[in-house]
N, C-alpha and C. Protein backbone atom coordinates (compact mmCIF):
# COMPACT_ATOMS: atom_id res chain seq x y z
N UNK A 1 37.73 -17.16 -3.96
CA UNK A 1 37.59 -15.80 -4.43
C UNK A 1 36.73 -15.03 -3.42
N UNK A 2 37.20 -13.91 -2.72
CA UNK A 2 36.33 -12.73 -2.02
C UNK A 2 35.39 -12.41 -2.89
N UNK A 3 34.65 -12.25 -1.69
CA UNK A 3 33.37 -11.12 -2.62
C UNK A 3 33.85 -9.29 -2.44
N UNK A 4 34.92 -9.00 -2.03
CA UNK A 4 35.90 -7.54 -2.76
C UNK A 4 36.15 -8.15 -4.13
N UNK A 5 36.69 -9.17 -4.17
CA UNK A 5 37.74 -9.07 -5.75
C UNK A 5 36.03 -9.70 -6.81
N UNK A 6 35.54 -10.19 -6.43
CA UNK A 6 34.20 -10.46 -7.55
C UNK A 6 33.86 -9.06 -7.56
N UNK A 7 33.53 -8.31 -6.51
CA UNK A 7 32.76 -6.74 -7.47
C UNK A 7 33.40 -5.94 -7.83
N UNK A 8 35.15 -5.73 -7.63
CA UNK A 8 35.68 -5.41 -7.96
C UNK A 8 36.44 -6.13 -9.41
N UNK A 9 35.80 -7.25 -9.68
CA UNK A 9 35.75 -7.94 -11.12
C UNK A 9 34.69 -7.20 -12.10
N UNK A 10 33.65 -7.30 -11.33
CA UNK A 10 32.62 -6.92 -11.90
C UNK A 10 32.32 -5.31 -12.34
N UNK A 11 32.89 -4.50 -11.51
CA UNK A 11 33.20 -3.24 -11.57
C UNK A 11 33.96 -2.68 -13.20
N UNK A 12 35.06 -3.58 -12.93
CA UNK A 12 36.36 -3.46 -14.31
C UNK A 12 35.18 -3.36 -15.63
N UNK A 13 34.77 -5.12 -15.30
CA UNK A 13 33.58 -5.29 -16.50
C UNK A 13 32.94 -4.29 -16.65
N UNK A 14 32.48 -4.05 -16.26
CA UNK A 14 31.80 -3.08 -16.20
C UNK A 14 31.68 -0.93 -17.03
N UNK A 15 32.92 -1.04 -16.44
CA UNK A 15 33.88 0.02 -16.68
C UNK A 15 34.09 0.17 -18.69
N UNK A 16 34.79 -1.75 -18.39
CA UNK A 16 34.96 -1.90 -19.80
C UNK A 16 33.98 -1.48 -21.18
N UNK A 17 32.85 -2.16 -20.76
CA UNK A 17 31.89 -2.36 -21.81
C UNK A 17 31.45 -0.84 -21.27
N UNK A 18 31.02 0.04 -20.21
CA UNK A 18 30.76 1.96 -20.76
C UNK A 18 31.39 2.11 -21.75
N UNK A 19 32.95 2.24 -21.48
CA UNK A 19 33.32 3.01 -22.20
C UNK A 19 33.61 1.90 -24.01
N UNK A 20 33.42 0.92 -24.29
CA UNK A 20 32.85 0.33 -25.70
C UNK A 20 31.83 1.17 -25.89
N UNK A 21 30.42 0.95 -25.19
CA UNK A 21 29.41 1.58 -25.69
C UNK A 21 29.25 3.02 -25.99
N UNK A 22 30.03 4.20 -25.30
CA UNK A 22 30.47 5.37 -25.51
C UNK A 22 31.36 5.82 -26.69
N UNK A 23 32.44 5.09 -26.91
CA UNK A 23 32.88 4.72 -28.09
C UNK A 23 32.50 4.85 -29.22
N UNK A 24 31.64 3.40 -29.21
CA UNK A 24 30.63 3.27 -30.38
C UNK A 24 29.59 4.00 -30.57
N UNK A 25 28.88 4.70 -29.45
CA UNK A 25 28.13 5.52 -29.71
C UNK A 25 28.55 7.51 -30.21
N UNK A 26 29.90 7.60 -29.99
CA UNK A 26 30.38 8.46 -30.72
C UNK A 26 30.97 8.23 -31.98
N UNK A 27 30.95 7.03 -32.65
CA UNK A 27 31.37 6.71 -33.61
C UNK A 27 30.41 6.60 -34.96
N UNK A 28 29.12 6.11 -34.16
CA UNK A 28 27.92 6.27 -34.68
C UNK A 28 27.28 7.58 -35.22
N UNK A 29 27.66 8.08 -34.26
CA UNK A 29 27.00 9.90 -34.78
C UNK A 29 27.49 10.30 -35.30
N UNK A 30 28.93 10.04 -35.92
CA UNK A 30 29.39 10.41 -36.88
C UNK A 30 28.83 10.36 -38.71
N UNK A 31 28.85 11.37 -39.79
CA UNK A 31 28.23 10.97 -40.63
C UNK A 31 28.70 9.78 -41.36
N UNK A 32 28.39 8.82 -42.10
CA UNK A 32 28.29 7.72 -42.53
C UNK A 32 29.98 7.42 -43.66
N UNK A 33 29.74 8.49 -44.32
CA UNK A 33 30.98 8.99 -45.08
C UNK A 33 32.21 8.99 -44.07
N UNK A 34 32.45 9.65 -43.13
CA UNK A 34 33.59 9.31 -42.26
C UNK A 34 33.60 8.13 -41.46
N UNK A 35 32.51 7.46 -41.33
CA UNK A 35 32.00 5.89 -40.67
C UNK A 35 33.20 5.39 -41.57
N UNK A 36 33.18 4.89 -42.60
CA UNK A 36 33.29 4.45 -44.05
C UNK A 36 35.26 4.86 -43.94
N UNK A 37 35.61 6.02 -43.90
CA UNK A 37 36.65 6.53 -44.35
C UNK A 37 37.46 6.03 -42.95
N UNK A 38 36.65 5.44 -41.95
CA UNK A 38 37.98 5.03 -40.94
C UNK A 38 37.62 3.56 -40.90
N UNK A 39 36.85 3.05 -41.50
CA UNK A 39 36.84 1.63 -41.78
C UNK A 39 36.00 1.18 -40.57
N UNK A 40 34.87 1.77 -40.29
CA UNK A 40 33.70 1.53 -39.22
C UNK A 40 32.79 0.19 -40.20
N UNK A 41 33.09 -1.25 -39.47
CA UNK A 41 32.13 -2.18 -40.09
C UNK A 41 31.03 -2.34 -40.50
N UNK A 42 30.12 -1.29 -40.01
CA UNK A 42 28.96 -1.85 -40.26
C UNK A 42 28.23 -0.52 -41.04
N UNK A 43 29.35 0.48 -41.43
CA UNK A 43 29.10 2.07 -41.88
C UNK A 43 28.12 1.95 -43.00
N UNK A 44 28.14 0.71 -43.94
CA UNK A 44 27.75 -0.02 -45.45
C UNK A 44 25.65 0.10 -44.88
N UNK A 45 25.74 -0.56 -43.72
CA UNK A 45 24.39 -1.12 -43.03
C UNK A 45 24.14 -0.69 -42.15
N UNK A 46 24.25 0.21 -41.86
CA UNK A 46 24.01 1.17 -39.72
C UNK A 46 22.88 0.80 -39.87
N UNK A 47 21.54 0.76 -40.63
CA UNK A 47 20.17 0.16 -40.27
C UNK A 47 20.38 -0.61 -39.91
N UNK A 48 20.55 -1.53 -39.89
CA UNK A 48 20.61 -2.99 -39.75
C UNK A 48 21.32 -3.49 -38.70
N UNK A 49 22.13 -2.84 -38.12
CA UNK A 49 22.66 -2.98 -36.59
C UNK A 49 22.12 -3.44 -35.63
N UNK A 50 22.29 -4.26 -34.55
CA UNK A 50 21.53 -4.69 -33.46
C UNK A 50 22.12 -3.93 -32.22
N UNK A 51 20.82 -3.75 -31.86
CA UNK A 51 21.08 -2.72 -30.82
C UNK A 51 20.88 -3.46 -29.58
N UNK A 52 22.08 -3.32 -28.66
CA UNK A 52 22.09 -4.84 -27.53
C UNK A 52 21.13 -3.86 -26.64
N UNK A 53 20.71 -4.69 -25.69
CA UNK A 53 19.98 -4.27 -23.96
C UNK A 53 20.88 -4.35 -23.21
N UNK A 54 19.94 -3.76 -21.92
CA UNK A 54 20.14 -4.06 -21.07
C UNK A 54 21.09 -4.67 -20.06
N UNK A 55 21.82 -4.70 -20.10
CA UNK A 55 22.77 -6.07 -19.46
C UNK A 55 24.04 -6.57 -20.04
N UNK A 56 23.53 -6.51 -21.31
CA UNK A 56 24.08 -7.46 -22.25
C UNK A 56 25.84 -6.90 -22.61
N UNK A 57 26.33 -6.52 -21.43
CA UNK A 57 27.63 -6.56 -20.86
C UNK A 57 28.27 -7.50 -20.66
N UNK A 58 27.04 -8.10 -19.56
CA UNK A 58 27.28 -9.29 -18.92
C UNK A 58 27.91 -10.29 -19.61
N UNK A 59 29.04 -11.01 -19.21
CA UNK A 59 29.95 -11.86 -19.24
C UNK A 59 30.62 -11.88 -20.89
N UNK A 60 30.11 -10.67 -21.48
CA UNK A 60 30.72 -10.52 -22.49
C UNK A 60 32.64 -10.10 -22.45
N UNK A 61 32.95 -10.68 -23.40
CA UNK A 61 34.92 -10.46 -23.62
C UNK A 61 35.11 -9.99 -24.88
């Protein structure tokens, strides 16, 4: 494997999990009632959510 196609691996990854976290973070600001009405999992408990760091992209699928 090149080291083009690893950061260009890593890049994708990368790419991927922004736009999850963008996602979810517009999904979040939504009020709780429409959380709920599109079947957002955790709409019941949004306290209780874990809020990842840092990184924690990394080698996630």
């Amino acid at each position: 494997m090149s080291i083009l196609s690893s950061i260009g691996r890593i890049a994708t990854e990368f790419n991927a999990a922004r736009a999850r976290y963008q996602t979810e973070r517009a999904i979040r600001s939504l009020p709780i009632e429409l959380q709920k009405d599109i079947g957002w999992p955790e709409a019941a408990d949004a306290k209780a959510a874990l809020r990842h760091g840092v990184g924690s992209w990394a080698g996630a699928k």
